[in-house]
Protein backbone atom coordinates (compact mmCIF):
# COMPACT_ATOMS: atom_id res chain seq x y z
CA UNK A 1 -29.17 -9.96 -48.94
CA UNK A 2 -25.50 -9.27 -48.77
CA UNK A 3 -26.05 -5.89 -47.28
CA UNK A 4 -27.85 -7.50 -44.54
CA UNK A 5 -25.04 -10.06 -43.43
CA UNK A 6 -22.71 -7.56 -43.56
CA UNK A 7 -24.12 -4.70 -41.46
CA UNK A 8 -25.30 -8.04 -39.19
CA UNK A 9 -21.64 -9.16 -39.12
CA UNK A 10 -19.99 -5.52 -38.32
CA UNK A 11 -23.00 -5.41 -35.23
CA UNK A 12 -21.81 -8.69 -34.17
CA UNK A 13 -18.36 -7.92 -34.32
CA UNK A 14 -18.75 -4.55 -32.07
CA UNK A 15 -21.02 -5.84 -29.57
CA UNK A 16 -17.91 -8.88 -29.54
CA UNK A 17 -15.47 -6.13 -28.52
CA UNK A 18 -17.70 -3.99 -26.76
CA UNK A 19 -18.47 -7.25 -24.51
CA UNK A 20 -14.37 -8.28 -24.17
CA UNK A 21 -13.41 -4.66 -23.39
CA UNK A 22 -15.90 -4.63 -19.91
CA UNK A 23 -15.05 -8.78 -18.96
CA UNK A 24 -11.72 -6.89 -18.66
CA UNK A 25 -12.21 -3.90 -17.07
CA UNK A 26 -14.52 -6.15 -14.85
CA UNK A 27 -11.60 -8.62 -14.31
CA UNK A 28 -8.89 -6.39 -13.55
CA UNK A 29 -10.57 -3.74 -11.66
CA UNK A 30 -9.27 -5.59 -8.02
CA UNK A 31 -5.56 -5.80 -9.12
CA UNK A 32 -4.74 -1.57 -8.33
CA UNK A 33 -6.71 -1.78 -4.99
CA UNK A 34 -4.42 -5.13 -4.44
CA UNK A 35 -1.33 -3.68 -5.32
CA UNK A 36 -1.76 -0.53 -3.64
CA UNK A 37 -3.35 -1.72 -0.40
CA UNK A 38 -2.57 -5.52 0.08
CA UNK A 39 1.83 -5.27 -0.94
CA UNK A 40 2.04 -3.00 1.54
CA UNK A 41 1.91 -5.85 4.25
CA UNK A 42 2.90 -8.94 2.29
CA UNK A 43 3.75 -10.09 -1.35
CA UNK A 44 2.02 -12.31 -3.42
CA UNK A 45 4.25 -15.56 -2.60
CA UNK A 46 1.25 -16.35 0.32
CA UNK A 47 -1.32 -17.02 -2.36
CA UNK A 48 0.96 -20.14 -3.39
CA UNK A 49 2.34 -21.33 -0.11
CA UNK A 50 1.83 -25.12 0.48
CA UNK A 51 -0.75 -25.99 2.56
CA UNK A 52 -2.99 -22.71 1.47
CA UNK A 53 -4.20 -20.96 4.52
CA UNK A 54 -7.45 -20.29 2.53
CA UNK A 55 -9.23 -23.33 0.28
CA UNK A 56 -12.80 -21.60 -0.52
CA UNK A 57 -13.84 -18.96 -2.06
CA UNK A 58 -16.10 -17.97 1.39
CA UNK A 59 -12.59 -18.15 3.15
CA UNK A 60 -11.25 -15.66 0.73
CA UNK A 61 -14.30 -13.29 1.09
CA UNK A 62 -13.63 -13.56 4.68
CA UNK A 63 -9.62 -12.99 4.80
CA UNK A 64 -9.93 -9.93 2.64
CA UNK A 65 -12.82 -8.39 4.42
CA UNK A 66 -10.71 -9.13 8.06
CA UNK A 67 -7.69 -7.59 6.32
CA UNK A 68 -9.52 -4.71 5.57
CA UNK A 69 -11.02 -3.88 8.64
CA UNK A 70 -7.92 -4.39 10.64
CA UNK A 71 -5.57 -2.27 8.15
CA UNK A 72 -8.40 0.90 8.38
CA UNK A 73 -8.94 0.35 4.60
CA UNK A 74 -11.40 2.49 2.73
CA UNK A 75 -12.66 0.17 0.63
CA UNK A 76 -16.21 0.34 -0.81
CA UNK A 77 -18.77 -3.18 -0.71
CA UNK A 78 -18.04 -3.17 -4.46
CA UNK A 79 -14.17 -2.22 -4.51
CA UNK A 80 -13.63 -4.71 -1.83
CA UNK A 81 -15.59 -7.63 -3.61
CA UNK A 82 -13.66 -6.46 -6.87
CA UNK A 83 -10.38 -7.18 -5.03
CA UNK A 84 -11.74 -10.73 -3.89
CA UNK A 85 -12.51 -11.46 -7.76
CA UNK A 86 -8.96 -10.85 -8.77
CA UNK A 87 -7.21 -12.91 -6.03
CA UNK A 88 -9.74 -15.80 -6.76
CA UNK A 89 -8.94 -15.09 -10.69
CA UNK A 90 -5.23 -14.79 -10.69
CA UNK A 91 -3.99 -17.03 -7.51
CA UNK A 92 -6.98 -19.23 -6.39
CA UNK A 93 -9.72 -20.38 -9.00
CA UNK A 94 -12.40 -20.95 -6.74
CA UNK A 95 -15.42 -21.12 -8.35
């Protein structure tokens, strides 16, 4: 019986990390595209300016995507929604 619980804990504990290590590959996977592509036009200080040019989460989706046609970027669907994730995850919290 004792064998059992622990081989079932040492699963559980490695699917545990196995699970945190992607949520935060997944949830920082927009921040190098950001930094690379977004600084080169403005900082971060326009996430937090008061009143916030964008309030919803489609508004964000739709900012980023006009940024990134108008600045040429080669972004793919997924890179570009990865980049929208971060900025609603660090700056925003739009659900």
């Amino acid at each position: 019986m004792s064998r059992i619980f622990v081989l079932f804990s040492v699963c559980t504990l490695a699917f545990l990390l196995l699970f945190q290590s992607v949520v935060v590959a997944e949830e920082f996977a927009g921040k190098p595209l950001h930094d690379k592509d977004c600084l080169k036009c403005h900082g971060v200080e326009m996430y937090s300016r008061d009143p916030l040019f964008v309030k919803s989460y489609r508004q964000l989706d739709a900012q980023v995507n006009a940024c990134v046609k108008r600045n040429n970027i080669q972004w793919t669907e997924e890179q570009t929604e990865d980049v929208i994730d971060y900025l609603c995850d660090a700056f925003y919290g739009f659900e």
